[in-house]
N, C-alpha and C. Protein backbone atom coordinates (compact mmCIF):
# COMPACT_ATOMS: atom_id res chain seq x y z
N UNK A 1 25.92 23.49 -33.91
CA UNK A 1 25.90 23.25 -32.50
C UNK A 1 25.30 21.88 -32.24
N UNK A 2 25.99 21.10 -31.27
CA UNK A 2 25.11 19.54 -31.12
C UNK A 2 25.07 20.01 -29.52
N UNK A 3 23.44 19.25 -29.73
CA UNK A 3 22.84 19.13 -27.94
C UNK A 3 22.70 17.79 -28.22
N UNK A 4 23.58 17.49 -26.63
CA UNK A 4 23.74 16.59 -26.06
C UNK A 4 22.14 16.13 -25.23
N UNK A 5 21.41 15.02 -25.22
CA UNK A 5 20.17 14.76 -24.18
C UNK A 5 20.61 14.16 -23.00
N UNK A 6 20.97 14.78 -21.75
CA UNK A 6 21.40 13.83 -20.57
C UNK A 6 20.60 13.14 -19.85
N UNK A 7 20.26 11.70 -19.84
CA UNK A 7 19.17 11.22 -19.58
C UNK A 7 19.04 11.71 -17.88
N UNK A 8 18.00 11.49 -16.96
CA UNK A 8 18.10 12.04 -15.77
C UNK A 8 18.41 10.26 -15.14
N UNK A 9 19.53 10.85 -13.93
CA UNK A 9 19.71 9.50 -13.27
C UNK A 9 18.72 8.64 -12.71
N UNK A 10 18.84 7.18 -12.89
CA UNK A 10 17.81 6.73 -12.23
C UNK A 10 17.73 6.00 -10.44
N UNK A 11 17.31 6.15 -9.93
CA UNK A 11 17.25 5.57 -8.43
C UNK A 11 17.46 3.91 -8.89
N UNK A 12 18.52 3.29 -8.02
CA UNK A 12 18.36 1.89 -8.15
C UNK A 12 17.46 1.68 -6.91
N UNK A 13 16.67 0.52 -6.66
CA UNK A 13 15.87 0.05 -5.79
C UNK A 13 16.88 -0.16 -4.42
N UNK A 14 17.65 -0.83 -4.95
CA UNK A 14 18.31 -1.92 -3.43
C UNK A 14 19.03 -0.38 -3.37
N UNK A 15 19.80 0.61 -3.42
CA UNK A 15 20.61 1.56 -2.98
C UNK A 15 19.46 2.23 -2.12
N UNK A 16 18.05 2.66 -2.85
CA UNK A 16 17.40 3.47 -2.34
C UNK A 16 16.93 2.66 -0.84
N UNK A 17 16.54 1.53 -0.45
CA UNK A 17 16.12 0.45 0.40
C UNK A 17 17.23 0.46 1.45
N UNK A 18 18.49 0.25 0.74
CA UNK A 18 19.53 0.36 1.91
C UNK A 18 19.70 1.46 2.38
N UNK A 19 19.68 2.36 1.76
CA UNK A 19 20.01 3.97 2.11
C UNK A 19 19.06 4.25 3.22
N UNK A 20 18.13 3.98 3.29
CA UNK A 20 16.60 3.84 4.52
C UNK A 20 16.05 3.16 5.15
N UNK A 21 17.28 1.89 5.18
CA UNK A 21 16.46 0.57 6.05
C UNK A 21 16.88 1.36 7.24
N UNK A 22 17.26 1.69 7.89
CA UNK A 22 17.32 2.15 9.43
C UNK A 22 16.57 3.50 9.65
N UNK A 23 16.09 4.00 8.87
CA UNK A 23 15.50 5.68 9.25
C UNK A 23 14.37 5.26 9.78
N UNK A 24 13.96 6.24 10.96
CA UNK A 24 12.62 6.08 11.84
C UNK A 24 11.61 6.82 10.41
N UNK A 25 12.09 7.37 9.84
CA UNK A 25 11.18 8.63 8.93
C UNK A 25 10.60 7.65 7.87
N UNK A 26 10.87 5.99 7.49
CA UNK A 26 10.67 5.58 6.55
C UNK A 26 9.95 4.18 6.90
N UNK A 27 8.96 4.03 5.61
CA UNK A 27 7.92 2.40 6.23
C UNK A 27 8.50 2.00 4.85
N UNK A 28 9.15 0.64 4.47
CA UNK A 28 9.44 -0.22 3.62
C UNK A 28 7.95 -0.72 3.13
N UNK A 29 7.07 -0.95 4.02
CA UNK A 29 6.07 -1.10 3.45
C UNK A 29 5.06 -0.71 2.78
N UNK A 30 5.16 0.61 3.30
CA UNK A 30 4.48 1.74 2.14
C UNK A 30 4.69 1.90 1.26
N UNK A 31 6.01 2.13 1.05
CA UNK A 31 6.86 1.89 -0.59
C UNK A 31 6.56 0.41 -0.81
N UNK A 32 6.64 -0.61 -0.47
CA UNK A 32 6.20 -1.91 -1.24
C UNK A 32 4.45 -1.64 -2.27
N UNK A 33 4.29 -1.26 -1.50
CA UNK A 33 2.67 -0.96 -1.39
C UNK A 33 2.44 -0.11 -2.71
N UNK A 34 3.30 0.96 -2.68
CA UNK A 34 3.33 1.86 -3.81
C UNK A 34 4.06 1.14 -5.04
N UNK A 35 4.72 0.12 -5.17
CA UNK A 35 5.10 -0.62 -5.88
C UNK A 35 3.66 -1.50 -6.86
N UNK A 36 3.07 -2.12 -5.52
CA UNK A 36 2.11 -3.36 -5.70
C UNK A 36 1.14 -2.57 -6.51
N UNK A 37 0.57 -0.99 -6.04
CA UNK A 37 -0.58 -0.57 -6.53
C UNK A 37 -0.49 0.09 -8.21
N UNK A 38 1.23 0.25 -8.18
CA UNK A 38 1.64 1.01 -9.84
C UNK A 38 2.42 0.04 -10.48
N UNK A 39 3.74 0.37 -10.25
CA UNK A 39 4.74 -0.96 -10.76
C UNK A 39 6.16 0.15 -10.42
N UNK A 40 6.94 -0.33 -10.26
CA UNK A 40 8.75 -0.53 -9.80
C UNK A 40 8.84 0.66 -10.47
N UNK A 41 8.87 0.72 -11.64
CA UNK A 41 9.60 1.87 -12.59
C UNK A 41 8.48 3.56 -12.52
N UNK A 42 6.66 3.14 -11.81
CA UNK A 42 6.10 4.55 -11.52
C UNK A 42 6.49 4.96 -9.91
N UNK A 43 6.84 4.00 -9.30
CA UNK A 43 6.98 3.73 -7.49
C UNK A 43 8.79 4.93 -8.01
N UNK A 44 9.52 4.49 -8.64
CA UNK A 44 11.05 5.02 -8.87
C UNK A 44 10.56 6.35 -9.29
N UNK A 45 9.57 6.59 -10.00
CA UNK A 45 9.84 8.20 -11.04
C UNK A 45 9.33 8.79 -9.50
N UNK A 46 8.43 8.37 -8.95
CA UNK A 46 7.94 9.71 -7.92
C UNK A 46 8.51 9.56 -7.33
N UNK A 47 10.25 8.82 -6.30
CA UNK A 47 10.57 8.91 -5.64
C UNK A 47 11.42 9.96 -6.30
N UNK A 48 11.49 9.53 -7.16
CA UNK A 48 12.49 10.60 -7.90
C UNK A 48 12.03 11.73 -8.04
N UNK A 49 11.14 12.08 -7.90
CA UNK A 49 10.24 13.36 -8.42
C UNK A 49 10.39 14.19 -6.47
N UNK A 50 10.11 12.95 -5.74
CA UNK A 50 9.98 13.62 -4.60
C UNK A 50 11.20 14.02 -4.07
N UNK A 51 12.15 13.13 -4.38
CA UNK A 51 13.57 13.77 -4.27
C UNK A 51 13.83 15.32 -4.36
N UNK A 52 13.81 15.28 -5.33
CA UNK A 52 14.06 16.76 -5.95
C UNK A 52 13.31 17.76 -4.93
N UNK A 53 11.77 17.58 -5.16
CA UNK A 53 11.12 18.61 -4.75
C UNK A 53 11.18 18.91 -3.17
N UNK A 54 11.67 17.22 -2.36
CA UNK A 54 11.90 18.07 -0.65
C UNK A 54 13.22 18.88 -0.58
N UNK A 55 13.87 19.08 -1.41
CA UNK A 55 14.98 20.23 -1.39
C UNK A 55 14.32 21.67 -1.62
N UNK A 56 13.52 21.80 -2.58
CA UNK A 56 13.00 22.61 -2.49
C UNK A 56 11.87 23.23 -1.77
N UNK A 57 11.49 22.09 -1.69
CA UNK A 57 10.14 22.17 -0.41
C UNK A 57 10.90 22.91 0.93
N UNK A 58 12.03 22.73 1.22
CA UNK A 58 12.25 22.86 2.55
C UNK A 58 12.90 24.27 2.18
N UNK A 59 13.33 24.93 1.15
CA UNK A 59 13.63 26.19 1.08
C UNK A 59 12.48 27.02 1.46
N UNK A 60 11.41 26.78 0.44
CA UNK A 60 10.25 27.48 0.32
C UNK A 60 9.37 27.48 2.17
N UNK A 61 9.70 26.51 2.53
CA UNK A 61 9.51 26.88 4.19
C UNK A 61 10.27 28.09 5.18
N UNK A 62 11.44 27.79 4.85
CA UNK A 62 12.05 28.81 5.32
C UNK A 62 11.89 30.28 4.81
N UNK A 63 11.48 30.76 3.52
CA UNK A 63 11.06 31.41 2.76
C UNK A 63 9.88 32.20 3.07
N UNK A 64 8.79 31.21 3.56
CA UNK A 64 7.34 31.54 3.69
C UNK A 64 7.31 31.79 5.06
N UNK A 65 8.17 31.20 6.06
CA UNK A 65 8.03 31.58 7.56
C UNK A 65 9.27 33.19 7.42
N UNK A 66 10.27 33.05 7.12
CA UNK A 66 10.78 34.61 7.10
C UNK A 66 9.83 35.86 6.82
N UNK A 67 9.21 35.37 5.70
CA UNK A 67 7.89 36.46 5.55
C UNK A 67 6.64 36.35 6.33
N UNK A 68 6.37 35.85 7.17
CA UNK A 68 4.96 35.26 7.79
C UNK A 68 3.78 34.84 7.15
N UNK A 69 3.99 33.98 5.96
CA UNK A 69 3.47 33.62 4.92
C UNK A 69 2.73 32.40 5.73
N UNK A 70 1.85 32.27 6.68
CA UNK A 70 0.97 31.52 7.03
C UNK A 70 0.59 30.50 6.32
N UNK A 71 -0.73 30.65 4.83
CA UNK A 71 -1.14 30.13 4.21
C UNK A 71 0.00 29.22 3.50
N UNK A 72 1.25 30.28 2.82
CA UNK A 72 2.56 29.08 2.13
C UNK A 72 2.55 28.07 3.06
N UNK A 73 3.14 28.63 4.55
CA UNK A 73 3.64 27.45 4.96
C UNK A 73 2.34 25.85 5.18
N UNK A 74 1.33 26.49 5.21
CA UNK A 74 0.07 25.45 5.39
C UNK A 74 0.31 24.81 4.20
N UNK A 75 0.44 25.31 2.93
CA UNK A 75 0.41 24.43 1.47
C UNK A 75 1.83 23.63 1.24
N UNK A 76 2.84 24.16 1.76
CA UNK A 76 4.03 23.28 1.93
C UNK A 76 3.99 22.63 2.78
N UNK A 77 3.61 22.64 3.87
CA UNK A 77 3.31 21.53 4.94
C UNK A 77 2.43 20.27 4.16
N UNK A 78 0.94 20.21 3.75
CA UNK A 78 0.38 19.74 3.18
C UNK A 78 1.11 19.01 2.02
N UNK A 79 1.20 19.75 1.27
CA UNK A 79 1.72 19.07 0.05
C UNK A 79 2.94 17.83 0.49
N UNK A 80 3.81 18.15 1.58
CA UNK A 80 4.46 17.32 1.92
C UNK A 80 4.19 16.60 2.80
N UNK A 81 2.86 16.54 3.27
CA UNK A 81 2.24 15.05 4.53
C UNK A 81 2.18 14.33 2.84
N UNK A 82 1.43 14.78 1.75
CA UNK A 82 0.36 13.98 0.76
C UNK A 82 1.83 12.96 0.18
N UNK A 83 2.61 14.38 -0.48
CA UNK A 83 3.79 13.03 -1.25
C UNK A 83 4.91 12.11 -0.44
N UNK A 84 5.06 12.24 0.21
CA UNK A 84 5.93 11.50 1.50
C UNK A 84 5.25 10.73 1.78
N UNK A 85 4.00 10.68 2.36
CA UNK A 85 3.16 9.56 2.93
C UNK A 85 3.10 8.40 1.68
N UNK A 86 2.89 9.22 0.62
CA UNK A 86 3.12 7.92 -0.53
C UNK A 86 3.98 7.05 -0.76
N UNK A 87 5.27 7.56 -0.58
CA UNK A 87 6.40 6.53 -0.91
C UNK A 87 6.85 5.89 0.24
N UNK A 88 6.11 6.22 1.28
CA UNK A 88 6.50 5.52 2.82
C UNK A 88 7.07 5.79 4.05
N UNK A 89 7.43 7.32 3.55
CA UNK A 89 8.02 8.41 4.65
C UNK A 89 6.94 8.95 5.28
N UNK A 90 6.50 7.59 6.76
CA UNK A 90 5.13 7.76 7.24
C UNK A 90 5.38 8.96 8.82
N UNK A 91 6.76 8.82 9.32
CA UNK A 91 6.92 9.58 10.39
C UNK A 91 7.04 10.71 9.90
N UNK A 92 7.55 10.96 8.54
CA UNK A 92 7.52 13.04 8.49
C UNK A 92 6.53 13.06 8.07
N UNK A 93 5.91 12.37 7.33
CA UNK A 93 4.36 12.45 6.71
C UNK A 93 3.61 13.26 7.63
N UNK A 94 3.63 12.86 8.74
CA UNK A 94 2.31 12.64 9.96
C UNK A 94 2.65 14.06 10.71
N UNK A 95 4.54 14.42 10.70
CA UNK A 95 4.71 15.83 11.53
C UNK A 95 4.10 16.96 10.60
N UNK A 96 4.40 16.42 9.32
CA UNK A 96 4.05 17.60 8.34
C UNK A 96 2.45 17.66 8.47
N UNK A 97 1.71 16.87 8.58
CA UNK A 97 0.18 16.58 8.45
C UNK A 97 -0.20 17.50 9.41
N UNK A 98 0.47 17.11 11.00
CA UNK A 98 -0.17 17.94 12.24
C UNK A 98 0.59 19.57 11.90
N UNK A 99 1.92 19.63 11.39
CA UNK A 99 2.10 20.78 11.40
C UNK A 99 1.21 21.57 10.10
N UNK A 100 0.57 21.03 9.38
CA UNK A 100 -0.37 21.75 8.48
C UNK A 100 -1.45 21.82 9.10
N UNK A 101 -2.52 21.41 10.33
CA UNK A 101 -3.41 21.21 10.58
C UNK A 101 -3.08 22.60 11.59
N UNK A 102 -2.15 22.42 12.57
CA UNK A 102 -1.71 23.42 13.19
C UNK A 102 -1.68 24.95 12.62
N UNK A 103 -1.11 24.76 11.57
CA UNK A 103 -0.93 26.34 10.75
C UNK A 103 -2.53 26.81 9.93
N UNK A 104 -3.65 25.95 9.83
CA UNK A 104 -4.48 26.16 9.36
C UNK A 104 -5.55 26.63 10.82
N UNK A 105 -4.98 25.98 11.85
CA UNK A 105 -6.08 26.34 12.88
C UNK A 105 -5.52 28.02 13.53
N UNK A 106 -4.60 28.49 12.73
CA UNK A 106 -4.09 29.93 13.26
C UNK A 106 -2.95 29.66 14.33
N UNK A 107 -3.10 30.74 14.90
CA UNK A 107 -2.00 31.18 16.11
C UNK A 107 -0.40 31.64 15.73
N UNK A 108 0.42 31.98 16.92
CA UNK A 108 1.44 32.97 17.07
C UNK A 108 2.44 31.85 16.25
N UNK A 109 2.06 32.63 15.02
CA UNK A 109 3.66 31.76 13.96
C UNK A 109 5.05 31.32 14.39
N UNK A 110 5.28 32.26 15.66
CA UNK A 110 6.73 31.83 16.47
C UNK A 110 6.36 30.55 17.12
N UNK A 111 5.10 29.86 17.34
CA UNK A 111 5.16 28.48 18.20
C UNK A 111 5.40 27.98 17.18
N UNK A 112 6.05 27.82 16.29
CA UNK A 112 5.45 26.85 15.35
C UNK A 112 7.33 26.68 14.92
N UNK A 113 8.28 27.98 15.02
CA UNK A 113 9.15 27.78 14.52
C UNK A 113 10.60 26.53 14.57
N UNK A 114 10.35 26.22 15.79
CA UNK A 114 11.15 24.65 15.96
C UNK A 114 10.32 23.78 15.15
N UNK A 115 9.57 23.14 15.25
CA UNK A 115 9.42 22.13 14.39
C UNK A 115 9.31 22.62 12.84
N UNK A 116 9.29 23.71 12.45
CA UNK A 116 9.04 23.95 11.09
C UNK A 116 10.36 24.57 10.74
N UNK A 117 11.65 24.51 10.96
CA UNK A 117 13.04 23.81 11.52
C UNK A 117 13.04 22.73 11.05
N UNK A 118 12.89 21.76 12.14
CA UNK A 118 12.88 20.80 12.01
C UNK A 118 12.53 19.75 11.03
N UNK A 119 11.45 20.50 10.28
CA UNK A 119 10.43 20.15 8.99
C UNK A 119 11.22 20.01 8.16
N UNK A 120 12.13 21.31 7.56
CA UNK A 120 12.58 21.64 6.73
C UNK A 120 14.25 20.98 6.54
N UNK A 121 14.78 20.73 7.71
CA UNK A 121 16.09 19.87 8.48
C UNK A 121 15.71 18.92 8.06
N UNK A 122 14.58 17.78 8.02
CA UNK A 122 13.87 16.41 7.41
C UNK A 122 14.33 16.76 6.46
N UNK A 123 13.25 17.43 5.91
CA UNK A 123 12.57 17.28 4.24
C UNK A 123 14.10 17.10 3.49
N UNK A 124 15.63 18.22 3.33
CA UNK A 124 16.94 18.59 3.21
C UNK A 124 17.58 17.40 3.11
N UNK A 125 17.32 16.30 4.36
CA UNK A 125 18.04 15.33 4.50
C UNK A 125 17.37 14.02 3.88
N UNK A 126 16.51 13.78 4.05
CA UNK A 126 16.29 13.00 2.55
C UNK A 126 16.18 13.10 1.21
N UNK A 127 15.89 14.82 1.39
CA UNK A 127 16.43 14.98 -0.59
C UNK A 127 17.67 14.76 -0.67
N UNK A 128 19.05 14.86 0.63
CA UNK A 128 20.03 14.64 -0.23
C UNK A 128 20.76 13.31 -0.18
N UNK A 129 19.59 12.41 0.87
CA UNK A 129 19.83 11.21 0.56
C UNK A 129 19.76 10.35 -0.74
N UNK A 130 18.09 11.08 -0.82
CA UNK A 130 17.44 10.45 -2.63
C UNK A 130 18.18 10.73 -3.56
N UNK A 131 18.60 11.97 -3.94
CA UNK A 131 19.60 12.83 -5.18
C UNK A 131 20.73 12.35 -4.87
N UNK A 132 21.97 12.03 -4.10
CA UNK A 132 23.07 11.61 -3.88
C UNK A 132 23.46 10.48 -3.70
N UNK A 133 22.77 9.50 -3.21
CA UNK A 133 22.79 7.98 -2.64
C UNK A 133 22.37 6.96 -3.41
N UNK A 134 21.33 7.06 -4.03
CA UNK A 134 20.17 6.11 -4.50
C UNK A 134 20.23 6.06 -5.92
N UNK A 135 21.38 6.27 -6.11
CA UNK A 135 21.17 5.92 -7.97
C UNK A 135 22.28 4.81 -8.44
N UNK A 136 21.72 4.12 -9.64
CA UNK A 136 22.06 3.11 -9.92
C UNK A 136 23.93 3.01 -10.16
């Protein structure tokens, strides 16, 4: 039997840059920034890394609010202000931030369900920008 190793695709820079010069959801400069503080090729693996995971991130929302999984949705909220805010996705960063701050201060889980919608409608649409668009 021969196994084949399929390397994983890589994000080109200028596809990923063009693909998001117009999104309100994205700061070019944050990602520069994340460039300046690591280098090009660690700034690419976590976009790549984050790719992936807001597809799944945004299942596991829908997932954790069908069940009234409070606490999930606080740790998926969170987890996605922390890695988004890194690569420069400073406007969902900040909804996800207040909508984790929100779900940690309690209350009737149905206020919460449009924007955590909406959360999950984000998160969907730039994973399938990153995974589909942005490679070399």
């Amino acid at each position: 039997m021969i196994h084949t190793h399929k390397e994983p695709q890589r994000i080109e820079l200028r596809a990923f840059l063009s693909c998001f010069k117009d999104s309100r959801e994205f700061n070019a400069a944050g990602f520069w920034q994340l460039i300046e503080d690591t280098s090009e090729e660690t700034a690419v693996m976590i976009l790549t890394q984050l790719g992936e995971s807001l597809g799944e991130s945004a299942r596991i929302l829908q997932d954790a609010f069908e069940r009234e999984d409070v606490e999930g949705l606080w740790k998926v909220c969170h987890k996605l202000a922390g890695s988004s805010q890194l690569v420069g996705f400073d406007a969902f960063a900040k909804t996800a931030k207040q909508l984790s701050h929100q779900l940690r201060g309690g209350g009737e889980l149905s206020f919460f369900e449009t924007e955590l919608g909406e959360l999950a409608a984000t998160a969907r649409d730039i994973s399938e920008k990153i995974t589909t668009r942005c490679f070399a």
